[in-house]
Protein backbone atom coordinates (compact mmCIF):
# COMPACT_ATOMS: atom_id res chain seq x y z
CA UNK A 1 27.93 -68.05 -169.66
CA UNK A 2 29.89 -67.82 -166.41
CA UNK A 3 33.70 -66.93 -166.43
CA UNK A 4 36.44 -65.17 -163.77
CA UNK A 5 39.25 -63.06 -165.15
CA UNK A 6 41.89 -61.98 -163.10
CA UNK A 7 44.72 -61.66 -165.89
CA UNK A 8 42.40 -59.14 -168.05
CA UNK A 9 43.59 -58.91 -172.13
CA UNK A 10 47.07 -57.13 -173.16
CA UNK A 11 44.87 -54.19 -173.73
CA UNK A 12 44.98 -50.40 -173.39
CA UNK A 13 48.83 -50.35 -172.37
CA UNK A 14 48.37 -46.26 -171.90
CA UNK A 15 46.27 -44.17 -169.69
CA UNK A 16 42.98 -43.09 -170.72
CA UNK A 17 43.79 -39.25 -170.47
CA UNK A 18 42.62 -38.00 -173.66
CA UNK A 19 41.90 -34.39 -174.11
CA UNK A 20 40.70 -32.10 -176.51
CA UNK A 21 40.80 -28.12 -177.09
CA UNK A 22 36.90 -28.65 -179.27
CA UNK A 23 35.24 -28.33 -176.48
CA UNK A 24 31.47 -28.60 -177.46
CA UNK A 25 29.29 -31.44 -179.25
CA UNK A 26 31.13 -33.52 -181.82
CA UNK A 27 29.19 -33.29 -184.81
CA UNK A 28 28.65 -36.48 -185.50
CA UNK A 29 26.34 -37.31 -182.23
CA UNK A 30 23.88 -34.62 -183.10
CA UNK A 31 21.85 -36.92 -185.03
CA UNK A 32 20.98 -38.83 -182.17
CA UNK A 33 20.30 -36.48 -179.84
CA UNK A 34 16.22 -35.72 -179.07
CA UNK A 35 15.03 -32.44 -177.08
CA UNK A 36 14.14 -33.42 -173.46
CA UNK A 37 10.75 -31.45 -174.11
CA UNK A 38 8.89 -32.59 -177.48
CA UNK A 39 11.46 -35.56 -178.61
CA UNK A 40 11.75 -33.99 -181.80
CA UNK A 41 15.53 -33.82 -183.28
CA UNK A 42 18.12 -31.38 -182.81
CA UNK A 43 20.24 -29.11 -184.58
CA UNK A 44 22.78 -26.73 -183.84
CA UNK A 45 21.57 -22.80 -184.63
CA UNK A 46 23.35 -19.80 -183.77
CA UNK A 47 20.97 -16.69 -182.82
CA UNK A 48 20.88 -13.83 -184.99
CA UNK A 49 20.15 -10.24 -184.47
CA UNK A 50 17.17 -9.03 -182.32
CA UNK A 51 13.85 -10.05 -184.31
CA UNK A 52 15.58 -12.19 -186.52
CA UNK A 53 15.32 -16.20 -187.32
CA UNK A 54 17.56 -18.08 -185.73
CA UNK A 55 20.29 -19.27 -188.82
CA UNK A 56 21.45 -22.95 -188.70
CA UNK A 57 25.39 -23.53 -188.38
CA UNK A 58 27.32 -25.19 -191.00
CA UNK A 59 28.52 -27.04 -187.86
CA UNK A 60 28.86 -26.60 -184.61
CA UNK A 61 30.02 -27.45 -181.61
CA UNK A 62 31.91 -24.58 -179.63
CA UNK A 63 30.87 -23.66 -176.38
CA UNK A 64 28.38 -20.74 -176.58
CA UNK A 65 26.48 -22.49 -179.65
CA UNK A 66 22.79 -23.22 -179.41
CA UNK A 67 20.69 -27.05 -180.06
CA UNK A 68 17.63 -26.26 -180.91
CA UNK A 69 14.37 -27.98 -182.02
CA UNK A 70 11.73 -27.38 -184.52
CA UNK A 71 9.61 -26.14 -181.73
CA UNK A 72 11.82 -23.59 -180.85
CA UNK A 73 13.60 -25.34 -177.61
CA UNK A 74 16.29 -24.19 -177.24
CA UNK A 75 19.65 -25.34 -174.61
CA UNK A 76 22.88 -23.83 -174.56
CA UNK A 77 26.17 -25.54 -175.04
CA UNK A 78 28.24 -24.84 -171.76
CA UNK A 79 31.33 -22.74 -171.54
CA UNK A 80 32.98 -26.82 -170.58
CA UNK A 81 31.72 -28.39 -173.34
CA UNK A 82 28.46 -30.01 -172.13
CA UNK A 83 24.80 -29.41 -172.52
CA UNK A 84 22.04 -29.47 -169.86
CA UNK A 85 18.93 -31.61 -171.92
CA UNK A 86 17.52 -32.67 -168.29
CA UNK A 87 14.55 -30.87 -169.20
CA UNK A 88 13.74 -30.16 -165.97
CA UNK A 89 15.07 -30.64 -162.85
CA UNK A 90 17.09 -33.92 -161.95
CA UNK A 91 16.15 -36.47 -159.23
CA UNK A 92 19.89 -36.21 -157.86
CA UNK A 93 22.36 -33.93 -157.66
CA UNK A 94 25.25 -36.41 -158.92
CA UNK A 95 28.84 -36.56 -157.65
CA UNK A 96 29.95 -33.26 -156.48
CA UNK A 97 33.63 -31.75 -157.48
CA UNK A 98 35.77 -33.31 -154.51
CA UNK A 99 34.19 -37.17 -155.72
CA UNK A 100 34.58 -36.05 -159.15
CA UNK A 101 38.07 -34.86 -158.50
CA UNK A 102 39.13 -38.00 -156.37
CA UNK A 103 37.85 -40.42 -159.44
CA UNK A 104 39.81 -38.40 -161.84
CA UNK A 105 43.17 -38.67 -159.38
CA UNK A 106 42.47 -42.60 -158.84
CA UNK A 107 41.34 -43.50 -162.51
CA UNK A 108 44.40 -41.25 -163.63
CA UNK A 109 46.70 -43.17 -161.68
CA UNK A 110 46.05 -45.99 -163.69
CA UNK A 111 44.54 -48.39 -160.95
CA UNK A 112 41.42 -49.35 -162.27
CA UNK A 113 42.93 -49.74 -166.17
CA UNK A 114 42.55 -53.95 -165.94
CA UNK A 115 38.28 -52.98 -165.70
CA UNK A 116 38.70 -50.69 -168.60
CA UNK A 117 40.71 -53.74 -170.47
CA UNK A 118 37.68 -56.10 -169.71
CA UNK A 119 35.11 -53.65 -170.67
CA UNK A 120 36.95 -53.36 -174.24
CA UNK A 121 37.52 -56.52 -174.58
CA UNK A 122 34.01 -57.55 -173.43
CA UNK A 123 32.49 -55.19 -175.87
CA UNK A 124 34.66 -55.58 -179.05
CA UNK A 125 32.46 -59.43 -180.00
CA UNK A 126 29.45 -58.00 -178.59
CA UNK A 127 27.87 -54.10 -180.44
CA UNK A 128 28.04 -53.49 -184.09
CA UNK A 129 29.38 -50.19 -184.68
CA UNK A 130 28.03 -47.12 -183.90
CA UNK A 131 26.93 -44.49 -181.39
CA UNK A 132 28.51 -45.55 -177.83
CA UNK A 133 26.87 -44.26 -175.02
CA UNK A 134 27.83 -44.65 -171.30
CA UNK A 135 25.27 -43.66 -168.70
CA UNK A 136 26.18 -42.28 -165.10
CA UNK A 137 29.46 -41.35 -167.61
CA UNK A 138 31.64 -39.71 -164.50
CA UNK A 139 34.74 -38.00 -166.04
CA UNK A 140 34.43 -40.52 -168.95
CA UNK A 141 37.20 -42.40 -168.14
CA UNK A 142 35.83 -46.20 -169.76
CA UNK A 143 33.83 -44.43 -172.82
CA UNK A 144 37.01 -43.03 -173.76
CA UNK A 145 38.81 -46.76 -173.89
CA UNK A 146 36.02 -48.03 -175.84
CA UNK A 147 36.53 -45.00 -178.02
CA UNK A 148 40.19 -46.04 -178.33
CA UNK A 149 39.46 -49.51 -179.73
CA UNK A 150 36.48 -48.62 -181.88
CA UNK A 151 38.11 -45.97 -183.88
CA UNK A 152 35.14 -45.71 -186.60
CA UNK A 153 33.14 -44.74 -183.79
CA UNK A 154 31.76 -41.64 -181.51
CA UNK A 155 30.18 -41.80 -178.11
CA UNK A 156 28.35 -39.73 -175.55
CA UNK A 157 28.59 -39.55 -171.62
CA UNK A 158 25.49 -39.24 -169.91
CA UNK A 159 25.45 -38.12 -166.48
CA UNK A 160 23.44 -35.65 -164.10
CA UNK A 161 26.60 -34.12 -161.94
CA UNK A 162 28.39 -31.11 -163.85
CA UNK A 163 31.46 -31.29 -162.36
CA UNK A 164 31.93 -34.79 -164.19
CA UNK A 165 30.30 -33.64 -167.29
CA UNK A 166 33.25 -30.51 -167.41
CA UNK A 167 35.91 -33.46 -167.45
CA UNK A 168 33.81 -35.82 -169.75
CA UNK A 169 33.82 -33.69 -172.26
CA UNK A 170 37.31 -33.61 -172.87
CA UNK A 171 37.86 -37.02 -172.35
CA UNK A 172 37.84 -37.93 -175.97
CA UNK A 173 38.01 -36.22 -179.01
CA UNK A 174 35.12 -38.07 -180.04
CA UNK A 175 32.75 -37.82 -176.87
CA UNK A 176 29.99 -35.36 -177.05
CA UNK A 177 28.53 -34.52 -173.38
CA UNK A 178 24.93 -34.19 -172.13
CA UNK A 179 23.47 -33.93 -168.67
CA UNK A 180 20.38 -36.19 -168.06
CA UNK A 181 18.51 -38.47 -165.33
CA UNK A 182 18.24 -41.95 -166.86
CA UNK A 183 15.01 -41.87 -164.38
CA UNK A 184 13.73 -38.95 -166.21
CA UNK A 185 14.71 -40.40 -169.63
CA UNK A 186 17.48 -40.20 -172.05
CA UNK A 187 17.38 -37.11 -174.77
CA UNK A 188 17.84 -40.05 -177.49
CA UNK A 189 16.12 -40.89 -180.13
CA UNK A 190 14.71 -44.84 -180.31
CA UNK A 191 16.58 -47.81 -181.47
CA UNK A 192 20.16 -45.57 -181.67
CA UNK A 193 22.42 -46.87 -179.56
CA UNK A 194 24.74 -49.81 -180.71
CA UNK A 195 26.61 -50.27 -177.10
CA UNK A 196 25.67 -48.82 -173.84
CA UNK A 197 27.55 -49.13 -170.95
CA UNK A 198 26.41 -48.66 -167.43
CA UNK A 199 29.24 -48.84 -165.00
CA UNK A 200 28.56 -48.28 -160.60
CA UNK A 201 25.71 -46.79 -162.10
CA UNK A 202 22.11 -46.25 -161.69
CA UNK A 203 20.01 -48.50 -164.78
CA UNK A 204 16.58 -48.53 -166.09
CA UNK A 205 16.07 -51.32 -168.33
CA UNK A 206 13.03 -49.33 -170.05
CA UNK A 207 14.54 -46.71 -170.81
CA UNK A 208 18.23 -48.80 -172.10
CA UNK A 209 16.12 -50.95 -174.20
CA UNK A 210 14.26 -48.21 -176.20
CA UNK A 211 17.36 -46.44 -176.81
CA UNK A 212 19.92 -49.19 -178.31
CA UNK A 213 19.38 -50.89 -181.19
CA UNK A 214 17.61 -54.15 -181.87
CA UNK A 215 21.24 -55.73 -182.70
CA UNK A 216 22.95 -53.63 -179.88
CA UNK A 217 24.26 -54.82 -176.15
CA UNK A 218 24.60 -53.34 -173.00
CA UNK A 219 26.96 -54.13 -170.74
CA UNK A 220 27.08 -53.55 -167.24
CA UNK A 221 29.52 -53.36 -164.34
CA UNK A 222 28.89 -53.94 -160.96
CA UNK A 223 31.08 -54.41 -157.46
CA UNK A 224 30.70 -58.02 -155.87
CA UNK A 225 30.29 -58.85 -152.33
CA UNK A 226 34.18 -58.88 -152.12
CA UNK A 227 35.02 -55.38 -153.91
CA UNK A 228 37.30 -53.45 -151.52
CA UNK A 229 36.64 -56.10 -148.61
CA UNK A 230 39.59 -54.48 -146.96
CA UNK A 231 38.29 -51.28 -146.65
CA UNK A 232 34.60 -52.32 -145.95
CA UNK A 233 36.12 -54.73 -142.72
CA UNK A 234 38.13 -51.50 -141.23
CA UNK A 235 34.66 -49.30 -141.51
CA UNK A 236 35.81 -47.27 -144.48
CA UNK A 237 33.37 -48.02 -147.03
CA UNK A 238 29.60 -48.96 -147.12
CA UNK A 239 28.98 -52.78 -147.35
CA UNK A 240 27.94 -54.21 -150.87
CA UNK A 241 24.23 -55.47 -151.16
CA UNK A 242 25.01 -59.54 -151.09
CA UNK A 243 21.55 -59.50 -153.10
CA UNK A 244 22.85 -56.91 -155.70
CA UNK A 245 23.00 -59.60 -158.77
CA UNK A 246 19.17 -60.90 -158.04
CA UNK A 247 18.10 -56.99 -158.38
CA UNK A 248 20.47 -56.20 -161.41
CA UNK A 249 18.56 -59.29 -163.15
CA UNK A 250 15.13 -58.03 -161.75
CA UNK A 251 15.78 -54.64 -163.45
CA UNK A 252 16.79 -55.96 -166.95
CA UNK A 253 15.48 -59.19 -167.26
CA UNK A 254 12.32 -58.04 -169.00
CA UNK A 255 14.20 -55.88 -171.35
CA UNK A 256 16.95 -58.16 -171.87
CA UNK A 257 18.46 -61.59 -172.11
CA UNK A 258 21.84 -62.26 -170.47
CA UNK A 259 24.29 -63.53 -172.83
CA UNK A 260 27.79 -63.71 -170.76
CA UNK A 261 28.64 -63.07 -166.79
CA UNK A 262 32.22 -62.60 -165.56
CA UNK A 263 33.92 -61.84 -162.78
CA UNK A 264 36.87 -59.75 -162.83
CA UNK A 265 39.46 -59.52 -159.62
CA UNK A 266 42.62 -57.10 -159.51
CA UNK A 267 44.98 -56.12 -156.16
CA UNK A 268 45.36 -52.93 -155.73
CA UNK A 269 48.30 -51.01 -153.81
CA UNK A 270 47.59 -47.39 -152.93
CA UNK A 271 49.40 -44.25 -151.74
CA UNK A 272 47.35 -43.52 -148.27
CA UNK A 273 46.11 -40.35 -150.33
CA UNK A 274 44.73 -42.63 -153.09
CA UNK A 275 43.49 -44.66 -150.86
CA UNK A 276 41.54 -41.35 -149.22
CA UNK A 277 40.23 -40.61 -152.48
CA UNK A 278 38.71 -43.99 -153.63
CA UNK A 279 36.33 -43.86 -150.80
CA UNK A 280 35.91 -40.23 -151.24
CA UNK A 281 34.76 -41.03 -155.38
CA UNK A 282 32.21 -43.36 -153.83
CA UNK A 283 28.83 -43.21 -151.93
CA UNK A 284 30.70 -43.57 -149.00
CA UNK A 285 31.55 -40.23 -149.14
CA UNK A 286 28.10 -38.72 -149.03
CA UNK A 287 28.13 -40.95 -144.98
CA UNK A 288 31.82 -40.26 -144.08
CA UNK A 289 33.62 -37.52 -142.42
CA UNK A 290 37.58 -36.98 -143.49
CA UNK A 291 38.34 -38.04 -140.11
CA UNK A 292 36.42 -41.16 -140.30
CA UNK A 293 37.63 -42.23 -143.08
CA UNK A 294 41.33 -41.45 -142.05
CA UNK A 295 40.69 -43.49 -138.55
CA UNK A 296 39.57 -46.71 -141.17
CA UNK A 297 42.70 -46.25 -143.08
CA UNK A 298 44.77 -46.09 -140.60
CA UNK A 299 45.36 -50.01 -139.30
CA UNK A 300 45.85 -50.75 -143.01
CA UNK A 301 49.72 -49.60 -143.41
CA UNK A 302 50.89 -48.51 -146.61
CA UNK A 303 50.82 -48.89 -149.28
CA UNK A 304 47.77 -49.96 -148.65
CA UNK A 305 46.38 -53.39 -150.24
CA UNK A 306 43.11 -54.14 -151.35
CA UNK A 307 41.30 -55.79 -153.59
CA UNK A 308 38.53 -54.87 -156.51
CA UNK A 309 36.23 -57.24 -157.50
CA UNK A 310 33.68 -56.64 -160.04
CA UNK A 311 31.23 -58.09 -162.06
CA UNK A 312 30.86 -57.66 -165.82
CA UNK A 313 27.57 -59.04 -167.49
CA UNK A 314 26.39 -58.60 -171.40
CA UNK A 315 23.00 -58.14 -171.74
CA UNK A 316 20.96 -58.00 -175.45
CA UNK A 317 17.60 -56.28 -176.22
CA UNK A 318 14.43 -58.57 -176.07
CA UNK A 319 11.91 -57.90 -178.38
CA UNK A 320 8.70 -55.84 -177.06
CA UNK A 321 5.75 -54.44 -178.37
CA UNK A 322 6.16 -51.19 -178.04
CA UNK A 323 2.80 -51.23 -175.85
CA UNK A 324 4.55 -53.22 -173.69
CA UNK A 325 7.51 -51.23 -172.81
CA UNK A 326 6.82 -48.67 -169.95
CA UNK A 327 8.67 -45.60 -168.80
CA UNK A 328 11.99 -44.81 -167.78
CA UNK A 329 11.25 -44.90 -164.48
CA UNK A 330 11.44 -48.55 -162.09
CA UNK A 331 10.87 -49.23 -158.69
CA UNK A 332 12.73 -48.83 -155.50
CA UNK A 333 15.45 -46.56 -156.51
CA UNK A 334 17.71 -44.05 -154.49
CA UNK A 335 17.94 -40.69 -154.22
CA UNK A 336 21.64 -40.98 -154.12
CA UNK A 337 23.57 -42.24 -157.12
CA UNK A 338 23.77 -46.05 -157.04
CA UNK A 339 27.56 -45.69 -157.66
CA UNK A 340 30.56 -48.02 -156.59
CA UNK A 341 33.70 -47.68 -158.09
């Protein structure tokens, strides 16, 4: 089903600037998570004296606190909230603190709250309730919208840079934080997720379909050929792969069915320093000097207008043998973080 929004639903009239002093694992999530090692479950354990057994905690979550498996794996919850289950090391680096930082100013600001609105409203029909998870999570700016309108509900942001996972954790009082590489594969167990969410970032449609639910959805984001034309004319920002829907569907397609398409356009009017940072919270960064990108701005005026164009497309699990499914991994990815925003 093909649609184009550009009035998004009366939704999500705030910010999305939750935080939270618990800063460790919400409770609840544990359940779900798997160690990156063996796959068995996890449970929280604080170590005891020299020589002694480790003693499980009534519950858990503080930074300092221990998961730990049955096999004796063991991974520390961070002094920001977040635990490290890459089991190894990750094929990417993720965003570093400047990107993070920049997405966090921009996001903040409130100028990308109509593609949070469609994402709710997109997912509200779509995933029974449950665990929400976002992949390539950033400072977990949309999880914690979804979060909003599904109050019965607790997520977890998935990403593999730890500056975003320090803000992701405290985006929500009900977001739990892990560091992972989709490519590697999720620390969760099969069939748990009942809405995954993959916004301007990188998917494996193995790995999504063994983790959600038979009756779950994912939903996906993804910049058109006209997101931030402005900025991609002047030299500012790397040009959009005009093929990027025909790969999308080649990743998911035998994982999933499509079920709805739509396009979303907003105009955006930005501070010359916002501007600044939305190509800084982009790939384009990792290419472009400060200078550069101040040179690109600069025939623009200010404020300066652009326009965001995305696309938003539900996907639902197929059914496969389990023989049939594969790894996480799929062809012809990047070393560099397939993100847009």
């Amino acid at each position: 089903m093909e649609q184009r929004l550009r009035d998004p639903p009366d939704l999500l009239k705030g910010r999305c600037t939750h935080t939270t002093d618990t800063n460790g694992m919400y409770p609840a999530v544990l359940p779900y998570l798997r160690c990156p090692v063996c796959r068995a479950g996890l449970a929280v354990a604080e170590t005891g004296r020299a020589g002694t057994a480790p003693r499980t905690a009534p519950r858990a979550t503080a930074a300092g606190a221990v998961l730990r498996c049955p096999s004796g794996h063991s991974f520390d919850v961070a002094r920001h909230g977040y635990v490290d289950l890459t089991g190894g090391r990750a094929t990417h680096p993720g965003d570093t603190a400047e990107m993070v930082a920049a997405r966090a100013a921009l996001l903040n600001a409130g100028h990308y709250r109509p593609l949070a609105q469609a994402i709710v409203a997109a997912a509200a029909p779509a995933a029974p309730p449950g665990l929400v998870v976002e992949v390539g999570a950033g400072t977990g700016y949309y999880l914690a919208a979804l979060l909003d309108a599904r109050p019965a509900e607790v997520g977890l942001a998935v990403d593999v840079s730890k500056p975003a996972l320090r803000r992701a954790a405290t985006a929500h009082p009900r977001v739990s934080a892990v560091r992972a590489d989709v490519w590697r594969g999720l620390p969760l167990a099969d069939g748990t997720a009942s809405l995954l969410l993959d916004a301007f970032a990188p998917r494996s449609g193995a790995e999504f379909h063994r983790v959600l639910r038979a009756d779950g959805a994912l939903l996906v984001v993804t910049p058109t050929a006209e997101h931030l034309r402005e900025l991609v004319a002047a030299g500012g920002l790397l040009t959009v792969d005009p093929d990027k829907e025909e790969r999308l569907a080649a990743t998911l397609e035998r994982w999933f069915s499509l079920t709805h398409s739509v396009r979303l356009d907003w105009p955006l009017r930005l501070a010359r320093d916002e501007a600044h940072a939305l190509v800084a919270m982009g790939p384009s960064a990792w290419h472009a000097a400060p200078a550069s990108i101040a040179a690109a701005l600069a025939p623009l005026g200010e404020p300066v207008a652009l326009t965001a164009s995305v696309r938003l497309t539900l996907w639902h699990p197929r059914p496969i043998p389990d023989a049939a499914r594969g790894g996480p991994g799929e062809p012809a990815r990047s070393s560099v973080p397939a993100r847009r925003s």
